[in-house]
N, C-alpha and C. Protein backbone atom coordinates (compact mmCIF):
# COMPACT_ATOMS: atom_id res chain seq x y z
N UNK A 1 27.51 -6.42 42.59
CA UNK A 1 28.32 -6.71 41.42
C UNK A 1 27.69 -7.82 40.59
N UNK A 2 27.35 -8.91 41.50
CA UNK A 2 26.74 -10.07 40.48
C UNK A 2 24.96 -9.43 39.90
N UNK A 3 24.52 -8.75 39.96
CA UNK A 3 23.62 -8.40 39.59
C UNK A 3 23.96 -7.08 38.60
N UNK A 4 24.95 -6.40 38.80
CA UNK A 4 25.19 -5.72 37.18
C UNK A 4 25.69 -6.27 36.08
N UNK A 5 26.50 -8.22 36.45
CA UNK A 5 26.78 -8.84 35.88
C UNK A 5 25.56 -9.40 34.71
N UNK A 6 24.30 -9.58 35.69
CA UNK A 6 23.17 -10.40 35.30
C UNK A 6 22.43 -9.17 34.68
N UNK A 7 22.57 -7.82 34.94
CA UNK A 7 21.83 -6.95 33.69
C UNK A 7 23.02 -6.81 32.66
N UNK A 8 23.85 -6.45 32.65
CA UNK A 8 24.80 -6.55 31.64
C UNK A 8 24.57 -7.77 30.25
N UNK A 9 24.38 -9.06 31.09
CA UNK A 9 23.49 -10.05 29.84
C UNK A 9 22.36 -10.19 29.80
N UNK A 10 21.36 -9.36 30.54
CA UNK A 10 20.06 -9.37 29.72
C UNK A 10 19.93 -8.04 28.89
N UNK A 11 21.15 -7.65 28.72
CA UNK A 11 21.36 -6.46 27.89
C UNK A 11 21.48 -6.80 26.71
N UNK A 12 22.56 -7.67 26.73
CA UNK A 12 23.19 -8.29 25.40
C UNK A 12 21.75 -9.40 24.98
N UNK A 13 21.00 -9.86 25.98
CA UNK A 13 19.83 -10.96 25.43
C UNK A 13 18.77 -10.04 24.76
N UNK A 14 18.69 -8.81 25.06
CA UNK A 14 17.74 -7.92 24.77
C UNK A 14 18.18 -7.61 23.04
N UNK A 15 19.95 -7.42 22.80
CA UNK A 15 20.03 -7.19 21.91
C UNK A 15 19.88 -8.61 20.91
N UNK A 16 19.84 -9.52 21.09
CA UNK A 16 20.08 -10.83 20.16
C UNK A 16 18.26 -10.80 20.07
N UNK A 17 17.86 -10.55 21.26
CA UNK A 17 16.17 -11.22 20.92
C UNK A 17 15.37 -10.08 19.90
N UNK A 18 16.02 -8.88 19.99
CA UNK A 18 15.34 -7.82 19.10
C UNK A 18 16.36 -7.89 17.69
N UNK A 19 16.99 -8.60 17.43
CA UNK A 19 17.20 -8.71 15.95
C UNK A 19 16.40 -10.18 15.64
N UNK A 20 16.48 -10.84 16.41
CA UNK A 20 16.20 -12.45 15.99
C UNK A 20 14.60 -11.72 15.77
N UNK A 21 13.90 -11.71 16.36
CA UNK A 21 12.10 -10.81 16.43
C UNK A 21 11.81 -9.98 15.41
N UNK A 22 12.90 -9.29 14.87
CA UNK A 22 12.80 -8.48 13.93
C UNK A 22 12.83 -9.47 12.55
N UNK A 23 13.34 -10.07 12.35
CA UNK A 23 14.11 -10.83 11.49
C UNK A 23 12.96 -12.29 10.85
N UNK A 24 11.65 -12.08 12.06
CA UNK A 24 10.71 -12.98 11.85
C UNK A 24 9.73 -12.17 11.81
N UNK A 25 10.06 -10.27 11.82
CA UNK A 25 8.61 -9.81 11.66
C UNK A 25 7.77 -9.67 12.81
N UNK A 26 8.27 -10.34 13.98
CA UNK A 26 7.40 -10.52 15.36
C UNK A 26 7.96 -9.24 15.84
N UNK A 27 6.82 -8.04 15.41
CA UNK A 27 7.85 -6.82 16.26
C UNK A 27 6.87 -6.34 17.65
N UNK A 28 6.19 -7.30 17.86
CA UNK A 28 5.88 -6.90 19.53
C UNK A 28 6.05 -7.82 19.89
N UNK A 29 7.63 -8.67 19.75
CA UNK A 29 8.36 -9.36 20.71
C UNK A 29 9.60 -8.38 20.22
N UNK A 30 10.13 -8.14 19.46
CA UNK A 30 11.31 -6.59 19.63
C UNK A 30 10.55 -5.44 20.40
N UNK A 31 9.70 -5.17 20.54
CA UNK A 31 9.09 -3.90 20.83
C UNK A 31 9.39 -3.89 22.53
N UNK A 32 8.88 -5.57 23.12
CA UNK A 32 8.87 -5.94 24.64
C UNK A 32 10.35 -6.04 24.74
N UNK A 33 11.59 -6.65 23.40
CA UNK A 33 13.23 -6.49 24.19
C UNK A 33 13.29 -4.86 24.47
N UNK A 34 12.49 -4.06 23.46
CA UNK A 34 13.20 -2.88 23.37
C UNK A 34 13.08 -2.02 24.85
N UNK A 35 11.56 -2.38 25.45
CA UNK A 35 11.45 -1.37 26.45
C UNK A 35 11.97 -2.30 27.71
N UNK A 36 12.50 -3.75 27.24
CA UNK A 36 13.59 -4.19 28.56
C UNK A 36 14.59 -3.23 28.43
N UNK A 37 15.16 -2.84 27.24
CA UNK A 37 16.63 -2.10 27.47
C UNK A 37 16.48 -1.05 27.78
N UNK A 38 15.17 -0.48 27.74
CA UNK A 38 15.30 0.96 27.89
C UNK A 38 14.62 0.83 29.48
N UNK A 39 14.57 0.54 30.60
CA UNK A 39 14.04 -0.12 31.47
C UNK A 39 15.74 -0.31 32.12
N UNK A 40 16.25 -1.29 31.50
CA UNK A 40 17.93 -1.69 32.28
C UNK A 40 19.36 -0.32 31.98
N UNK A 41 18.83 0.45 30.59
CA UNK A 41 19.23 1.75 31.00
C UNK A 41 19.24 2.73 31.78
N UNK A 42 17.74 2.86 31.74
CA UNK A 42 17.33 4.14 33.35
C UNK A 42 17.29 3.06 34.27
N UNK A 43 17.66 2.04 34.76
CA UNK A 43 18.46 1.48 36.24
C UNK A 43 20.28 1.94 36.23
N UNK A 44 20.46 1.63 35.07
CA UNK A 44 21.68 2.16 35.23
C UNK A 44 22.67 3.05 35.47
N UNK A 45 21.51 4.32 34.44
CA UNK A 45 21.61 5.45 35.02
C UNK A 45 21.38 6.16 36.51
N UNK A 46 20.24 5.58 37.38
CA UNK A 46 19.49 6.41 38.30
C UNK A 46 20.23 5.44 39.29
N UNK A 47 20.95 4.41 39.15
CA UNK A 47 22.17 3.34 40.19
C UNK A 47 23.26 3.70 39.83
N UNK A 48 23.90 4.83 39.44
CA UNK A 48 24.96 5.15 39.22
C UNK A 48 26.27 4.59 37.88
N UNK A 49 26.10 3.42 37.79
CA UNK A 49 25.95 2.46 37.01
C UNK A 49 26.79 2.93 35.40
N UNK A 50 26.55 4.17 35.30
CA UNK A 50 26.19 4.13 33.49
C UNK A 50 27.53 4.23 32.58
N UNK A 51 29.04 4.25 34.13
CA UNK A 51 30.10 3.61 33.06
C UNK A 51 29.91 1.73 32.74
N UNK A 52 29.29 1.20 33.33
CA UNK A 52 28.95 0.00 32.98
C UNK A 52 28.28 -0.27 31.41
N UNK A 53 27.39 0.71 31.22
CA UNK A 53 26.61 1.19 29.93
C UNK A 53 27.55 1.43 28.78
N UNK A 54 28.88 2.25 29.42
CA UNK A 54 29.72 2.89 28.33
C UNK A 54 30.81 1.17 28.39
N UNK A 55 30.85 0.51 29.15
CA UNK A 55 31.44 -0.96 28.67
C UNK A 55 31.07 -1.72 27.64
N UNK A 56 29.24 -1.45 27.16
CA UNK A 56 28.72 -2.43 26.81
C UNK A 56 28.22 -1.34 24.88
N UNK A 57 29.12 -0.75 24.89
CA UNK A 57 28.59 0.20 24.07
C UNK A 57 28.72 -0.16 22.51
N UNK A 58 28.91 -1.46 22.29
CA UNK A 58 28.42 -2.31 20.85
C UNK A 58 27.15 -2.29 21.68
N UNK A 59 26.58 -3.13 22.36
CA UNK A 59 25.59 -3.96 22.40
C UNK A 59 24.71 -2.47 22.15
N UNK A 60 24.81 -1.70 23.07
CA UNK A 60 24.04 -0.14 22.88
C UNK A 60 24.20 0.16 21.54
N UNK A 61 25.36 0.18 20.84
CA UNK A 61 24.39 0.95 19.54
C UNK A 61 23.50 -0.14 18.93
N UNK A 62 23.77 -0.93 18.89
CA UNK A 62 23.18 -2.12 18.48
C UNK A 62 21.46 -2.06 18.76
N UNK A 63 21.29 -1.96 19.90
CA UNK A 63 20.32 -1.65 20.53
C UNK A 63 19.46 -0.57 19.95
N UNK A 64 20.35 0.91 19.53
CA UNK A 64 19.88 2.13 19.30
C UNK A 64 19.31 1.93 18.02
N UNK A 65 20.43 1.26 17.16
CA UNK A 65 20.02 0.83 15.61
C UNK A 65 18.77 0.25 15.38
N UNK A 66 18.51 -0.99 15.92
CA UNK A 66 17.50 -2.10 16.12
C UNK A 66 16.17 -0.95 16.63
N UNK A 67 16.44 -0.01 17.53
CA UNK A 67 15.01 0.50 17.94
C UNK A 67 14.66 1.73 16.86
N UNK A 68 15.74 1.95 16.22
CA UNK A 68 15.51 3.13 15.40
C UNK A 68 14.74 2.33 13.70
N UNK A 69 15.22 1.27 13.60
CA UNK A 69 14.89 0.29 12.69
C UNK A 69 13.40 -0.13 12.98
N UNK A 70 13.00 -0.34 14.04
CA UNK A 70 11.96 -0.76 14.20
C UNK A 70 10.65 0.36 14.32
N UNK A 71 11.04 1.23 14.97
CA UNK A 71 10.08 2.38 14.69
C UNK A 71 10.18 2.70 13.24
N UNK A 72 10.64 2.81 12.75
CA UNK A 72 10.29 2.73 10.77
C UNK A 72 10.17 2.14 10.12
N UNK A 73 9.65 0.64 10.60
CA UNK A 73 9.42 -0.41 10.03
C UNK A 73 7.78 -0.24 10.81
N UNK A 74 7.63 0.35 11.97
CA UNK A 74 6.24 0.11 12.37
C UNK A 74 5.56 1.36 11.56
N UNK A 75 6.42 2.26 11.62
CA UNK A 75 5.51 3.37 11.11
C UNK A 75 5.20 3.26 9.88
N UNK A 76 6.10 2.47 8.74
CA UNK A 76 6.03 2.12 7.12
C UNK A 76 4.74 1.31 7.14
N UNK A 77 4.42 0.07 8.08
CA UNK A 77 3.63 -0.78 8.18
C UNK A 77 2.29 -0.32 8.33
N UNK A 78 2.53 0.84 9.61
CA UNK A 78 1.25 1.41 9.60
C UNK A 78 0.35 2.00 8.51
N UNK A 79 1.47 2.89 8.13
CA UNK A 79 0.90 3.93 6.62
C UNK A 79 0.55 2.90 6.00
N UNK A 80 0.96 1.70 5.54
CA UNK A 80 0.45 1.19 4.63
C UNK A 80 -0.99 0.52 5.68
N UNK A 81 -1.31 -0.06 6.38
CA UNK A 81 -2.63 -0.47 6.78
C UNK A 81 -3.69 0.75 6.18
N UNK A 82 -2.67 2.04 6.60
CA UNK A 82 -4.26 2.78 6.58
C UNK A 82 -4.62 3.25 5.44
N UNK A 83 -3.62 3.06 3.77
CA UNK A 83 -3.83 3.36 2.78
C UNK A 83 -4.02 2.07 1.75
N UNK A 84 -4.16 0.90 2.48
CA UNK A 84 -5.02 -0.03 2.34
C UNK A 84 -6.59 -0.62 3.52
N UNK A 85 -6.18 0.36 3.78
CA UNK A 85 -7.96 0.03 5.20
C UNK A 85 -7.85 -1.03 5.43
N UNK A 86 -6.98 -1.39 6.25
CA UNK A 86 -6.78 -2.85 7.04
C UNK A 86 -6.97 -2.27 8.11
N UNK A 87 -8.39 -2.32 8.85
CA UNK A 87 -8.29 -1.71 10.34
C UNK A 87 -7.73 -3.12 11.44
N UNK A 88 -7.68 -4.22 11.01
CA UNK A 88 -6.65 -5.50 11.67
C UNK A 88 -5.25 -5.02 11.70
N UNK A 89 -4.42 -4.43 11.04
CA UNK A 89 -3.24 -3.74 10.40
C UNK A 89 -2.86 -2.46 11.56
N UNK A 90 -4.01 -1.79 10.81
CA UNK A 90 -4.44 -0.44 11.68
C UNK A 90 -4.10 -0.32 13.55
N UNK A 91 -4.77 -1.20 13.84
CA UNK A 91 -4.91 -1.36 15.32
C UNK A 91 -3.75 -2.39 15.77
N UNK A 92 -3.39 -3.00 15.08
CA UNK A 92 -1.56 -3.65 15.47
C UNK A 92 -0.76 -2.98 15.53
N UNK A 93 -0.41 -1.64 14.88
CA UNK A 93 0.16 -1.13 14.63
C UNK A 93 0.70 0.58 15.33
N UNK A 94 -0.55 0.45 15.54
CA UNK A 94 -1.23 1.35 16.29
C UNK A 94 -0.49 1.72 17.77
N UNK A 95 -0.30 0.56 18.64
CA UNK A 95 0.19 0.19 19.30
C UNK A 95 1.16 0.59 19.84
């Protein structure tokens, strides 16, 4: 129990650190909350767990939003590296 307690808030830390990351542009520090949550999801799921998931289900869409936000912010970023030939851009992005 005290340990679905302690993923339950690195759920919610996952969601505060991938807007705060986003919000400075640092998106491979959102990129590393994102695959924590998706990481403390499939535990949750494959531990039985996943009405715990349906408890926390702001922080999840929240989560869903933020990763759906961020993959189109990487992919916008990208296109533009490569239709300005920033291969520095290019290969960050890339990623």
């Amino acid at each position: 129990a005290l340990q679905l307690v302690e993923d339950l808030l690195d759920l919610k830390n996952c969601a505060e650190g991938v807007e705060s990351a986003m919000g400075r542009g640092d998106y491979e520090t959102a990129a590393k909350h994102i695959a924590k949550y998706r990481s403390l999801a499939q535990q949750f799921r494959q531990g039985g767990d996943a009405s715990a998931l349906e408890d926390s289900s702001a922080v999840l869409q929240s989560l869903k939003a933020s990763e759906k936000a961020l993959t189109q912010m990487v992919r916008d970023q990208f296109d533009k590296a490569i239709t300005n030939r920033d291969k520095t851009g290019v290969s960050r992005y890339a990623k």
